[in-house]
C-alpha atoms as a PDB file:
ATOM      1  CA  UNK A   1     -32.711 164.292 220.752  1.00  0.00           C
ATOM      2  CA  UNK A   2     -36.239 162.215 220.737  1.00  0.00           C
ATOM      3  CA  UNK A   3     -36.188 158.536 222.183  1.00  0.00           C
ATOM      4  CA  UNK A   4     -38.021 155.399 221.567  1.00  0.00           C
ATOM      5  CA  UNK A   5     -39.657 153.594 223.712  1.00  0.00           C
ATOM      6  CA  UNK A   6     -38.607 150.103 224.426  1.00  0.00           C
ATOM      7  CA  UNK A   7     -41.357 147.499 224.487  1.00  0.00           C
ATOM      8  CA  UNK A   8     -39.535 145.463 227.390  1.00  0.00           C
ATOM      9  CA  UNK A   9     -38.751 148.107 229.965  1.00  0.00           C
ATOM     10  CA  UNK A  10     -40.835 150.913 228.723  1.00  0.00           C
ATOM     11  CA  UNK A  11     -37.892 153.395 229.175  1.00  0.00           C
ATOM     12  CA  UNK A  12     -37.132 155.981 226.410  1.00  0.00           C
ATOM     13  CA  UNK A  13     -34.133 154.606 224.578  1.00  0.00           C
ATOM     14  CA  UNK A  14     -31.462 156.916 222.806  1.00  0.00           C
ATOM     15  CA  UNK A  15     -31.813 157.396 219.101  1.00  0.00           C
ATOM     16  CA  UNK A  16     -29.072 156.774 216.243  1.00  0.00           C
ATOM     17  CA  UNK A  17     -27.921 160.268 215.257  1.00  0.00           C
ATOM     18  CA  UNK A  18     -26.307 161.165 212.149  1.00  0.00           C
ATOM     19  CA  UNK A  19     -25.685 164.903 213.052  1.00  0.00           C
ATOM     20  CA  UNK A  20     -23.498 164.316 215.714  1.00  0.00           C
ATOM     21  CA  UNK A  21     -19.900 164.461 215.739  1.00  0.00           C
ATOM     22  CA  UNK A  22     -19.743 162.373 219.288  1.00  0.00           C
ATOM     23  CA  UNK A  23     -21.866 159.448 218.713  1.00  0.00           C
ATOM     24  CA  UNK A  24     -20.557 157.712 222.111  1.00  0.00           C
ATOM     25  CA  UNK A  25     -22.290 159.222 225.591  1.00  0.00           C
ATOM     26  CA  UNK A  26     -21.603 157.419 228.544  1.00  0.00           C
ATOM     27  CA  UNK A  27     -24.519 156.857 231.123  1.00  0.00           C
ATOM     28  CA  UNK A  28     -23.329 159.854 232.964  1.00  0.00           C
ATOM     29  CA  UNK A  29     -23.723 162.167 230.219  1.00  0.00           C
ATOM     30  CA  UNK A  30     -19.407 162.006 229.555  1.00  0.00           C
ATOM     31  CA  UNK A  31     -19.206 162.564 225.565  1.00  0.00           C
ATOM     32  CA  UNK A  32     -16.013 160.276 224.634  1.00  0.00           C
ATOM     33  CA  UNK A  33     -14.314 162.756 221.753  1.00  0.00           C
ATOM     34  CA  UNK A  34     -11.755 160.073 220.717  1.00  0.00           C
ATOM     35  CA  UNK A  35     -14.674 158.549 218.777  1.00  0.00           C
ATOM     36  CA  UNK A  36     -16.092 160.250 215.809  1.00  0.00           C
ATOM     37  CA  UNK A  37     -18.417 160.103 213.103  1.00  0.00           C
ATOM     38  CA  UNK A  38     -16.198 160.821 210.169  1.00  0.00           C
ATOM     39  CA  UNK A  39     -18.357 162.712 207.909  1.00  0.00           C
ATOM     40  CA  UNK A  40     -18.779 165.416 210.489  1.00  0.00           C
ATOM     41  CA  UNK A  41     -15.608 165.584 211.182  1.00  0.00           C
ATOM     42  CA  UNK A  42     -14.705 165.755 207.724  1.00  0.00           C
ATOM     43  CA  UNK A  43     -14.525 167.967 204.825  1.00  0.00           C
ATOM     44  CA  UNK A  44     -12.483 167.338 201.860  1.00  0.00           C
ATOM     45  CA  UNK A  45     -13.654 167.689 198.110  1.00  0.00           C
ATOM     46  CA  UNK A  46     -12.168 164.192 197.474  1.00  0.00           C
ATOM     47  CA  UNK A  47     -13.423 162.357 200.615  1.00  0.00           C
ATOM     48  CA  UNK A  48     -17.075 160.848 200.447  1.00  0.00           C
ATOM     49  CA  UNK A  49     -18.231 158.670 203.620  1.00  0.00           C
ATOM     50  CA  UNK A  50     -21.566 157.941 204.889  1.00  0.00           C
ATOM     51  CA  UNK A  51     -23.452 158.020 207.682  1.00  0.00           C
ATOM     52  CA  UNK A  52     -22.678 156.466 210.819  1.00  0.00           C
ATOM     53  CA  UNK A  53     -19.140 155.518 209.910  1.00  0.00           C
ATOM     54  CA  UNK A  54     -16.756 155.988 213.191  1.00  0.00           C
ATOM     55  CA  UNK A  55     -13.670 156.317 213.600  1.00  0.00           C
ATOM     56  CA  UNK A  56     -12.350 155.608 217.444  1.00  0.00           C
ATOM     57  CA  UNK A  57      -8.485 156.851 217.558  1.00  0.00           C
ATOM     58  CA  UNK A  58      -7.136 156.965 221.233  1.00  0.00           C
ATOM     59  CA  UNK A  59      -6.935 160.625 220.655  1.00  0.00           C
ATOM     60  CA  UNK A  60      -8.395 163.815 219.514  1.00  0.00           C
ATOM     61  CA  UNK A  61      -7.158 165.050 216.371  1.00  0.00           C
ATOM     62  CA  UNK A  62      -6.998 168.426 214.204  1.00  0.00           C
ATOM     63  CA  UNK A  63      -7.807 167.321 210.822  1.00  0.00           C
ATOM     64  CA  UNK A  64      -8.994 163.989 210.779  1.00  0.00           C
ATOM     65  CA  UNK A  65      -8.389 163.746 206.860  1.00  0.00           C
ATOM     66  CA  UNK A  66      -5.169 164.779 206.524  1.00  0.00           C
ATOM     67  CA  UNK A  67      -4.642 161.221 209.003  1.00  0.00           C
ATOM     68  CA  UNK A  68      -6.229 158.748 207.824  1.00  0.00           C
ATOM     69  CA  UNK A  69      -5.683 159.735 204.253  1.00  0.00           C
ATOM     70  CA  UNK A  70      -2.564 161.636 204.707  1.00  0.00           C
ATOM     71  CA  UNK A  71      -1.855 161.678 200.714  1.00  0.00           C
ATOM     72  CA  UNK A  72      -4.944 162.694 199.093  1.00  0.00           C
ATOM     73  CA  UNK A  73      -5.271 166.325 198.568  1.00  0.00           C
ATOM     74  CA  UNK A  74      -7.856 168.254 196.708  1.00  0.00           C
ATOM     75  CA  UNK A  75      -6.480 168.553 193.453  1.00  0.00           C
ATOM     76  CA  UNK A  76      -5.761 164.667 193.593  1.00  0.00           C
ATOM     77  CA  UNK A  77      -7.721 162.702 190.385  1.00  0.00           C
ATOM     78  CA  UNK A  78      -8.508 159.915 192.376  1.00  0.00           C
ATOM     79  CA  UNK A  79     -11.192 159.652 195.549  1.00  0.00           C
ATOM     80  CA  UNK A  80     -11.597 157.962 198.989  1.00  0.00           C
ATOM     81  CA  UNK A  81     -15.064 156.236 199.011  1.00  0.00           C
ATOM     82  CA  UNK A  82     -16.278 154.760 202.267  1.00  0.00           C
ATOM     83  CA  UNK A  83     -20.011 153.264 202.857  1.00  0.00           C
ATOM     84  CA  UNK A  84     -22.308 153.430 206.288  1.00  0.00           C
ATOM     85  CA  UNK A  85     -21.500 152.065 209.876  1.00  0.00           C
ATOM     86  CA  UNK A  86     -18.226 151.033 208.784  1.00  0.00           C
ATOM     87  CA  UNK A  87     -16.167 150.301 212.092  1.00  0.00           C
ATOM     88  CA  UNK A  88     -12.642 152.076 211.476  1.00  0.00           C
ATOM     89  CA  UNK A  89     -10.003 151.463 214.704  1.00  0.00           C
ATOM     90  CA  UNK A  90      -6.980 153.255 216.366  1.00  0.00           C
ATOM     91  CA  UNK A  91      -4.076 153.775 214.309  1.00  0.00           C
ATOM     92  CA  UNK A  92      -5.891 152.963 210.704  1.00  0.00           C
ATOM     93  CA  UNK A  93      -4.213 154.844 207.752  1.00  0.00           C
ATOM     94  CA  UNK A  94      -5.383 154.838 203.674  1.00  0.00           C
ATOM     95  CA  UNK A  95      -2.793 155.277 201.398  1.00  0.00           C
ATOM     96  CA  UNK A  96      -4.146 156.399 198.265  1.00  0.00           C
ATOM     97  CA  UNK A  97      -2.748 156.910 194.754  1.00  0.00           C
ATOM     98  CA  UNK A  98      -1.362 160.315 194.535  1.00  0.00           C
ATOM     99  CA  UNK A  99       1.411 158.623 197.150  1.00  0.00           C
ATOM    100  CA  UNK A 100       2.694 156.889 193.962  1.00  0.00           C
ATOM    101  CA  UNK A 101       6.168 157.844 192.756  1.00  0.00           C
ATOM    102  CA  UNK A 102       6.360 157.526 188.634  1.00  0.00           C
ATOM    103  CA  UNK A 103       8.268 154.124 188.066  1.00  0.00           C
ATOM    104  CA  UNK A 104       8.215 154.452 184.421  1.00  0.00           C
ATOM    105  CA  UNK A 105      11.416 155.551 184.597  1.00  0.00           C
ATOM    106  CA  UNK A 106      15.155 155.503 185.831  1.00  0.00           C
ATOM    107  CA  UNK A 107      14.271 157.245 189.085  1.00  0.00           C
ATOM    108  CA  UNK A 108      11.241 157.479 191.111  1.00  0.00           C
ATOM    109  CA  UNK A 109      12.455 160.659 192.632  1.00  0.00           C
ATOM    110  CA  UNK A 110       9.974 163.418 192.752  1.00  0.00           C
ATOM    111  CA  UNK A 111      11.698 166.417 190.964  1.00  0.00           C
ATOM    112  CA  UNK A 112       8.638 168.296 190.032  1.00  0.00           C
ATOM    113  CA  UNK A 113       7.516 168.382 193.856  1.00  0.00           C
ATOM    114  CA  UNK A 114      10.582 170.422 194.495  1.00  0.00           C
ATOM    115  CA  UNK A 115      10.881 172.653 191.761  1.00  0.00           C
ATOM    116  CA  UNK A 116       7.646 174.909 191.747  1.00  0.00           C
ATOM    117  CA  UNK A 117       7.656 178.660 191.706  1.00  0.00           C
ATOM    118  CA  UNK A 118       5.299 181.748 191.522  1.00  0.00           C
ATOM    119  CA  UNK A 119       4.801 180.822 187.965  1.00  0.00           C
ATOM    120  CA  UNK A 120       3.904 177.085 188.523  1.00  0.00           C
ATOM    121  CA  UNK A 121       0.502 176.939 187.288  1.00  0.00           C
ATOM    122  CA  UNK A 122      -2.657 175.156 188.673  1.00  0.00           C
ATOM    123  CA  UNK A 123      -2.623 172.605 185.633  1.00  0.00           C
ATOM    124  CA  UNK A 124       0.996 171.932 186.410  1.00  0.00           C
ATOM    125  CA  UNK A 125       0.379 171.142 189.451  1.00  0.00           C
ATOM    126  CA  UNK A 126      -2.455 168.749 188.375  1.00  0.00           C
ATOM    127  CA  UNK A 127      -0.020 167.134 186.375  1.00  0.00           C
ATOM    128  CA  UNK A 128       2.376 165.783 188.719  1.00  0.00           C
ATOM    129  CA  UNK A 129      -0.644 163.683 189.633  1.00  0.00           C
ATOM    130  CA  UNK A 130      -0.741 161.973 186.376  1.00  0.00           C
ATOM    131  CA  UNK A 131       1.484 159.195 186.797  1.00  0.00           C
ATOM    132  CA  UNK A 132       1.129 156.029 184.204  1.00  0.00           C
ATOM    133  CA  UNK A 133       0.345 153.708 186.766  1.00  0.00           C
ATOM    134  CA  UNK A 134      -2.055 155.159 188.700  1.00  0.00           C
ATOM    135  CA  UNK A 135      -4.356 153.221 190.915  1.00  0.00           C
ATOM    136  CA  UNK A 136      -7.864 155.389 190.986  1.00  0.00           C
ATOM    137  CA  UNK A 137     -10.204 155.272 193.742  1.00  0.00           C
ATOM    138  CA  UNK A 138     -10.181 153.614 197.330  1.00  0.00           C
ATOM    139  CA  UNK A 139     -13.608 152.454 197.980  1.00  0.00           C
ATOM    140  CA  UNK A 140     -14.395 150.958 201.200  1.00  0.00           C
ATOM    141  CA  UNK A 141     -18.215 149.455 201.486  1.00  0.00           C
ATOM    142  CA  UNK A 142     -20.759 149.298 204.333  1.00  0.00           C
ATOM    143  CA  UNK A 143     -20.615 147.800 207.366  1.00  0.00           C
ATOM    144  CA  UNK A 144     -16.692 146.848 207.200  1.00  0.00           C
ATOM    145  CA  UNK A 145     -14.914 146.588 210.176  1.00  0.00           C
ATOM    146  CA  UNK A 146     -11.061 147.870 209.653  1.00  0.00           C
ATOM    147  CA  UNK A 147      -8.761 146.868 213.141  1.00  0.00           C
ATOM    148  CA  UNK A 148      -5.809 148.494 214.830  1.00  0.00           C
ATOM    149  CA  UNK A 149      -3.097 150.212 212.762  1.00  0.00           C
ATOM    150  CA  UNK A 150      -4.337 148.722 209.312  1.00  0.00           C
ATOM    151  CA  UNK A 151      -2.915 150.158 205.928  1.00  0.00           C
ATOM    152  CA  UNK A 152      -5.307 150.202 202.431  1.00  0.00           C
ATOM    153  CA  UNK A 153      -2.758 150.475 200.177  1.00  0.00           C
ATOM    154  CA  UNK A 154      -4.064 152.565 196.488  1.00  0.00           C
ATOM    155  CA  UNK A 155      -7.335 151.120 194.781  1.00  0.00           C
ATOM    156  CA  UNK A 156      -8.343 149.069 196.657  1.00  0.00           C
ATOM    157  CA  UNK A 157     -11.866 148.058 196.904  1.00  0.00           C
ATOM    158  CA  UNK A 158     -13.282 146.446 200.127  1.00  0.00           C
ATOM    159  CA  UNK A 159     -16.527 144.326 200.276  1.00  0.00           C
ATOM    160  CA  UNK A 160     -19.705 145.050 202.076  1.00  0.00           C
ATOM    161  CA  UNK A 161     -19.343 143.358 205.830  1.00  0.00           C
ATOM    162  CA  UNK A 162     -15.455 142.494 205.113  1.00  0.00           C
ATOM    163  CA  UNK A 163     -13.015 142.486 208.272  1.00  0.00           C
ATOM    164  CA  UNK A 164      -9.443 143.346 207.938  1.00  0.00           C
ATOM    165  CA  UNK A 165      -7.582 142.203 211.018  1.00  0.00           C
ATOM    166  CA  UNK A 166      -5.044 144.717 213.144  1.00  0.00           C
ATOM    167  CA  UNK A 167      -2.073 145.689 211.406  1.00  0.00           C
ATOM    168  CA  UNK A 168      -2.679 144.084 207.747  1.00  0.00           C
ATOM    169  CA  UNK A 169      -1.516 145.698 205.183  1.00  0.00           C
ATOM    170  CA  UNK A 170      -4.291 145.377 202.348  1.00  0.00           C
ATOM    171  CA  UNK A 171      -3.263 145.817 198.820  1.00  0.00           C
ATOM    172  CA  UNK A 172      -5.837 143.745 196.996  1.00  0.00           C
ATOM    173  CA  UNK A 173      -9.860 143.884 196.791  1.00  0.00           C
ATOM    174  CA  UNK A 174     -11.642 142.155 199.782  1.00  0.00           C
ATOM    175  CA  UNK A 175     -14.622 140.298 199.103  1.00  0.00           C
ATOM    176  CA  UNK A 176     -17.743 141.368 200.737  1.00  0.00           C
ATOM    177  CA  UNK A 177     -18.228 139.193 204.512  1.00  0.00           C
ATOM    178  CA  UNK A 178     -14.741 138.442 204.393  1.00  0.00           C
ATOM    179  CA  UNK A 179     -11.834 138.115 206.832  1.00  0.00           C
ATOM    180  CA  UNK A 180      -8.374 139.017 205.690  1.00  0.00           C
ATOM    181  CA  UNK A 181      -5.151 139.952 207.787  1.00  0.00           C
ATOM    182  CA  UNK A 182      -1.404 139.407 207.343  1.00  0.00           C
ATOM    183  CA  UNK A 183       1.164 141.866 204.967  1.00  0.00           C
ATOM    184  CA  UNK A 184       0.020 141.308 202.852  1.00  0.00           C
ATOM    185  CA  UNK A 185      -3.240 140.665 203.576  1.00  0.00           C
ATOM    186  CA  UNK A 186      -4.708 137.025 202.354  1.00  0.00           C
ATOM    187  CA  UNK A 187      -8.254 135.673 203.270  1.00  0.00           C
ATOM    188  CA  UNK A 188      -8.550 134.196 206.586  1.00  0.00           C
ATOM    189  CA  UNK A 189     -11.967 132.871 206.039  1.00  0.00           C
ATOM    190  CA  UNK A 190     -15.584 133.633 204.622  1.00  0.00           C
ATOM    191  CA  UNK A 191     -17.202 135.011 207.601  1.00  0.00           C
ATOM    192  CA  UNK A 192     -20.812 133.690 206.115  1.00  0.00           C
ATOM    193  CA  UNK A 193     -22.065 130.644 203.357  1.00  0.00           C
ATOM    194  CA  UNK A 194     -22.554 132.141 200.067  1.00  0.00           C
ATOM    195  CA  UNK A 195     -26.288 132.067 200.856  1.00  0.00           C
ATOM    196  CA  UNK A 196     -26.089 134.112 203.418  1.00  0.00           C
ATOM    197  CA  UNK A 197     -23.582 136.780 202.201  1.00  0.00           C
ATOM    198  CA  UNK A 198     -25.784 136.700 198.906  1.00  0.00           C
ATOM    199  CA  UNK A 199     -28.792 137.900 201.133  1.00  0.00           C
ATOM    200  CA  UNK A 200     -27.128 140.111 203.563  1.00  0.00           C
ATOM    201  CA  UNK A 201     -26.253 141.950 200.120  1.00  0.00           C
ATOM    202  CA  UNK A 202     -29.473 141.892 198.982  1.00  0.00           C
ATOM    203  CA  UNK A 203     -31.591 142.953 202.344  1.00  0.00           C
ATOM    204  CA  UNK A 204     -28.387 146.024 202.832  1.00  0.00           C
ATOM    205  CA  UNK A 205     -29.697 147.078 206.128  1.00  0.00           C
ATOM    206  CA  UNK A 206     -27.479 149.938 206.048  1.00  0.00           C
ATOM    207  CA  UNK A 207     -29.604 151.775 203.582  1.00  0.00           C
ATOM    208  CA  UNK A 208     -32.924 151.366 205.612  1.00  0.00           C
ATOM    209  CA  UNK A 209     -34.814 154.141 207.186  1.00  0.00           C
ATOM    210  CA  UNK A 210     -32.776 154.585 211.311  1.00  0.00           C
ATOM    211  CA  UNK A 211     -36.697 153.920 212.344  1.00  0.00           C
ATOM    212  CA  UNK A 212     -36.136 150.282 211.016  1.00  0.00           C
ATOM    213  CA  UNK A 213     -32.521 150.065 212.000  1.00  0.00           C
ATOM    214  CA  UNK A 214     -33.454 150.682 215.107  1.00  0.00           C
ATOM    215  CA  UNK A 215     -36.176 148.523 215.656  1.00  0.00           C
ATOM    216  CA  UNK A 216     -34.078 145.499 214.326  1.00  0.00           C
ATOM    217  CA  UNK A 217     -30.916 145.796 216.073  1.00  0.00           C
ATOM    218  CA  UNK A 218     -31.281 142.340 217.145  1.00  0.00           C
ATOM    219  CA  UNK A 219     -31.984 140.942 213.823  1.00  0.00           C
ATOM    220  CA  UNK A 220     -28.856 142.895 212.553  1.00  0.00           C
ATOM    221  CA  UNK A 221     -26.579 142.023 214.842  1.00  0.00           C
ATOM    222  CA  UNK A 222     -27.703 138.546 215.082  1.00  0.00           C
ATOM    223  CA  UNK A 223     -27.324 135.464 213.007  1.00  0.00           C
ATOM    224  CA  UNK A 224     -31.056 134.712 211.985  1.00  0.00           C
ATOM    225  CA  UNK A 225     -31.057 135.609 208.472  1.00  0.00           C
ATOM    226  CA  UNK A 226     -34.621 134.569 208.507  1.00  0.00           C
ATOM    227  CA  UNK A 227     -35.222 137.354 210.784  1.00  0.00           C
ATOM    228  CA  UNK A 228     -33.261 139.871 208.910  1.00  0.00           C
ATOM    229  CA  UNK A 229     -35.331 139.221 205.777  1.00  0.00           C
ATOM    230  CA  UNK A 230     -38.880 139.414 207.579  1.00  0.00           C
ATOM    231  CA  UNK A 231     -37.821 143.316 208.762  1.00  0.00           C
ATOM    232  CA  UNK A 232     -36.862 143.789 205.562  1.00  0.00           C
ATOM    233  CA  UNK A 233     -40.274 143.612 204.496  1.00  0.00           C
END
């Protein structure tokens, strides 16, 4: 993998890489396989996540989609949408809508799960997805930071730059830059001024050539939004 030379100790530095399934090397060279970038690690005709998105469980795992999204399957309708560099923490689980029981009427039991045969068909199948009350997509932006043991509950939609604090359940849309926690979650605080958020929107660093990423780390992980908006240029 090429470096980049850094102007203040003229030492190649490492290089964001999108390829990899380890993003995390120690000094030493140790490759820490409990943290993963998702979309190499996953591979599900429902699932769509973007680069750079990690996902640091305090253990290895099989099939990484089948845990964090342990109800979406491939012939669900709905999909599991998640942005860049999204931060995603031990224990995190998305619970999307084809975990919905039909509560249009007397019972929610699911009969139809447990009464296929040779001759259930493919479209049958499809059906018992169909429920009245279906939520549709999970879509998770860029940049969102999701803490320790979390649960997205269906159709949800999270904000660019939004936090959800350890253990909230979150069954409402998150504005972008926003801090939420509790079950259920409820808005801790605005992380940003409405100025700023508007901007950090605007300039999306996520979607800028790695080059420029990494040449503005500082400015992106900063608080100079004056900064941010001259590499943007």
């Amino acid at each position: 993998m090429t470096g980049r030379l850094s102007a203040d100790t003229g030492r190649t530095m490492p290089k964001l890489d999108p390829t990899t399934p380890y993003p995390m090397v120690m000094p030493d060279g140790t490759v820490i396989k409990t943290v993963v970038q998702l979309n190499r690690v996953i591979d599900h005709p429902r699932i769509q996540i973007g680069d750079f998105t990690y996902f640091g469980h305090l253990e290895e795992l099989e099939d990484y989609a089948g845990y964090l999204a342990p109800y979406l399957f491939p012939p669900s309708p709905e999909k599991l949408v998640i942005g860049k560099f999204c931060q995603i923490a031990h224990g995190v689980r998305i619970v999307t809508s084809s975990a919905n029981h039909d509560t249009s009427g007397f019972s929610t039991y699911p009969f139809g799960n447990f009464l296929m045969d040779e001759s259930t068909t493919p479209e049958e199948i499809a059906a018992l997805f169909q429920l009245p009350d279906r939520k549709g997509d999970t879509v998770i932006g860029n940049d969102v930071w999701i803490g320790m043991e979390a649960m997205i509950m269906p159709g949800v939609t999270i904000g660019d730059g939004a936090i959800i604090s350890g253990r909230s359940v979150v069954a409402k849309d998150v504005a972008p830059y926003t801090i939420v926690g509790g079950n259920p979650a409820k808005t801790i605080r605005k992380r940003f001024d409405d100025e700023t958020s508007a901007a950090l929107l605007d300039i999306a660093w996520w979607d800028w050539p790695v080059d420029l990423i990494e040449a503005n780390i500082d400015a992106i992980t900063g608080a100079d939004i004056a900064a941010l908006r001259a590499a943007a240029v």
